[in-house]
Protein backbone atom coordinates (compact mmCIF):
# COMPACT_ATOMS: atom_id res chain seq x y z
CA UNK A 1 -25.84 17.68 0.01
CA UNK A 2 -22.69 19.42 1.64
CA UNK A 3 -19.76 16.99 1.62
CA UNK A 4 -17.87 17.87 4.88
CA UNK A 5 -14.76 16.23 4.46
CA UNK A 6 -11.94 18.60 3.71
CA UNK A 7 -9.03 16.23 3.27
CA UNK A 8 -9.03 12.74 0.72
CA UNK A 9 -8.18 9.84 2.22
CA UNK A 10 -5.53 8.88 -0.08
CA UNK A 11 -2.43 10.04 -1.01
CA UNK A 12 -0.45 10.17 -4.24
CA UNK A 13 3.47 10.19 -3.83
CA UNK A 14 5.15 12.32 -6.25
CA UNK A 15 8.04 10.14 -6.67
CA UNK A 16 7.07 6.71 -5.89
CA UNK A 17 9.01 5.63 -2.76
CA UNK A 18 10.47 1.98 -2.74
CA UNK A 19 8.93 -1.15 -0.35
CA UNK A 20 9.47 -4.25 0.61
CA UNK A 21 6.49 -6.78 -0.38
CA UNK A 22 6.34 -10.49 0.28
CA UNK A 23 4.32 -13.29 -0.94
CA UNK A 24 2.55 -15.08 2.13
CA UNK A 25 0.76 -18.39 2.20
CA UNK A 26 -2.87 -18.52 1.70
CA UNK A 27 -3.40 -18.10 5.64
CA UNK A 28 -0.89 -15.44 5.65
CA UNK A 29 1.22 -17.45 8.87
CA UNK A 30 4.75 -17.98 6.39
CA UNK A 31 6.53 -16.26 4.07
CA UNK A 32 6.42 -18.02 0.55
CA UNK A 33 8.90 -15.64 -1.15
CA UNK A 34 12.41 -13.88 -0.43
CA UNK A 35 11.16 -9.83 0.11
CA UNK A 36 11.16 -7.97 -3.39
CA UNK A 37 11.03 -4.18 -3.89
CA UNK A 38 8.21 -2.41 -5.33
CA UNK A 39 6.87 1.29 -5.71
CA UNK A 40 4.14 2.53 -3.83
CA UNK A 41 2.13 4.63 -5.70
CA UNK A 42 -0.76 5.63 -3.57
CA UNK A 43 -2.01 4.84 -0.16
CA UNK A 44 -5.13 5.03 1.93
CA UNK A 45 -5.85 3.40 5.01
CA UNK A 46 -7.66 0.40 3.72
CA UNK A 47 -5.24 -0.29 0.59
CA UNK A 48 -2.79 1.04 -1.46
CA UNK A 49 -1.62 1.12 -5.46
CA UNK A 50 1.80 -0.96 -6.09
CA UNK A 51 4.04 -1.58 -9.14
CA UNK A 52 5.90 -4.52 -9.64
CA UNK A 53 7.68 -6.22 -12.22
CA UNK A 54 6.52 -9.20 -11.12
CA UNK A 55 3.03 -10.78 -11.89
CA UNK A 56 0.86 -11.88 -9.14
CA UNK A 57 -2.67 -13.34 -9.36
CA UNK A 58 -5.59 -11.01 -8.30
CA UNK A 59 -7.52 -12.56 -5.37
CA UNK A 60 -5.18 -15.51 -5.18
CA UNK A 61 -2.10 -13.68 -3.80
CA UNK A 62 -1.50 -12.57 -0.10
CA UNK A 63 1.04 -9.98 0.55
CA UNK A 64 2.87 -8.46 2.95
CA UNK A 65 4.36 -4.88 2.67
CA UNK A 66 6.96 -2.84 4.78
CA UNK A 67 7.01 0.28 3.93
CA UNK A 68 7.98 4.14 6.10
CA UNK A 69 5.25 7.08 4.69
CA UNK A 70 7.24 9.63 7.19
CA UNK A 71 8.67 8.55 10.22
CA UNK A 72 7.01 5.35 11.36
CA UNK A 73 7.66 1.86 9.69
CA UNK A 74 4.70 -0.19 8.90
CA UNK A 75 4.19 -3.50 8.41
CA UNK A 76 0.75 -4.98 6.67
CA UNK A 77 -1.12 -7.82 5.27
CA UNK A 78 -2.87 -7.45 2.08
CA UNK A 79 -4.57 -9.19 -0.75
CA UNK A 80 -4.06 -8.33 -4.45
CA UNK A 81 -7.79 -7.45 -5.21
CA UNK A 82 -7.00 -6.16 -9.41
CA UNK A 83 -3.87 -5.57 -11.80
CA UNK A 84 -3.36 -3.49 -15.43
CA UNK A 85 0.05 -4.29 -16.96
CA UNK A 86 1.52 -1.41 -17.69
CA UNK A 87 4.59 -1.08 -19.55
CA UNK A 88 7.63 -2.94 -18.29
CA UNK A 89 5.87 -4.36 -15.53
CA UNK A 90 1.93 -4.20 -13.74
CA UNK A 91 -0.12 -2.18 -11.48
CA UNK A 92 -1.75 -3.78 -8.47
CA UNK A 93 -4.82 -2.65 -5.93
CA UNK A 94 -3.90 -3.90 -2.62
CA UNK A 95 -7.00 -3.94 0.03
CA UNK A 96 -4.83 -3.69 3.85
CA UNK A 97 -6.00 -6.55 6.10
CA UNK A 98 -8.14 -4.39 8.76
CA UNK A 99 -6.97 -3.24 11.89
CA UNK A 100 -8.14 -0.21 13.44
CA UNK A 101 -4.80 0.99 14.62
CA UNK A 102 -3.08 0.63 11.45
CA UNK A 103 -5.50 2.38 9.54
CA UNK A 104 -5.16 5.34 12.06
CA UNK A 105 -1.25 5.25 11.43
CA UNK A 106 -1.71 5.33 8.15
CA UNK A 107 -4.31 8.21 8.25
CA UNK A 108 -1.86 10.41 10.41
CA UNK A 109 1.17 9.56 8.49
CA UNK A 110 -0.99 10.46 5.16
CA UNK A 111 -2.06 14.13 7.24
CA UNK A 112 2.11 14.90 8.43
CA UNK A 113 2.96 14.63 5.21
CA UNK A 114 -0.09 16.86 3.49
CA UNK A 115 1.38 19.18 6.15
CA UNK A 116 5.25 19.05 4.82
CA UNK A 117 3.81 19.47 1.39
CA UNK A 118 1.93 22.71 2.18
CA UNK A 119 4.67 24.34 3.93
């Protein structure tokens, strides 16, 4: 079968940028936490790869993240679906709470920079 997608739908920073996550209540209305910083380590439209010092609970945590990809600052919802400690601190999966125009954002935030990177 021919695979016609030419570009992957996720995006691995070289050098992790910095964002802002919260912890929200388990309806995801009110903050539960003062904002800490983690680093984004990859991103798709539908979820992303964080690490944090801190340990959250897989399934049981809601988050919110503000973070800038290239010129745009965006602001999602998410739920910590998996972790993996890893050294001085863990490795989360976040899946992105769904919303059609965030996801497309995301996706043309993901192509500009592919773009910068190639030229």
């Amino acid at each position: 079968m021919f695979y016609k997608r030419s570009e992957s739908f996720r995006y691995t920073f070289g050098t992790p940028p910095e964002i802002c996550m919260q912890l929200m209540d388990p309806l995801g209305n009110q903050a539960v936490s003062p904002k800490k910083y983690c680093l984004l380590l990859d991103i798709s439209p539908k979820g992303a790869k964080l690490f944090s010092e801190k340990e959250l609970k897989p399934g049981e945590e809601n988050v919110n993240l503000q973070f800038v990809l290239n010129h745009e600052t965006i602001t999602a919802g998410a739920t910590i679906v998996w972790k993996q400690q890893y050294e001085e601190g863990w490795i989360y999966g976040a899946d992105f709470e769904r919303n059609s125009i965030k996801e497309m954002l995301i996706l043309n935030e993901i192509r500009e920079l592919k773009e910068i990177e190639m030229n």
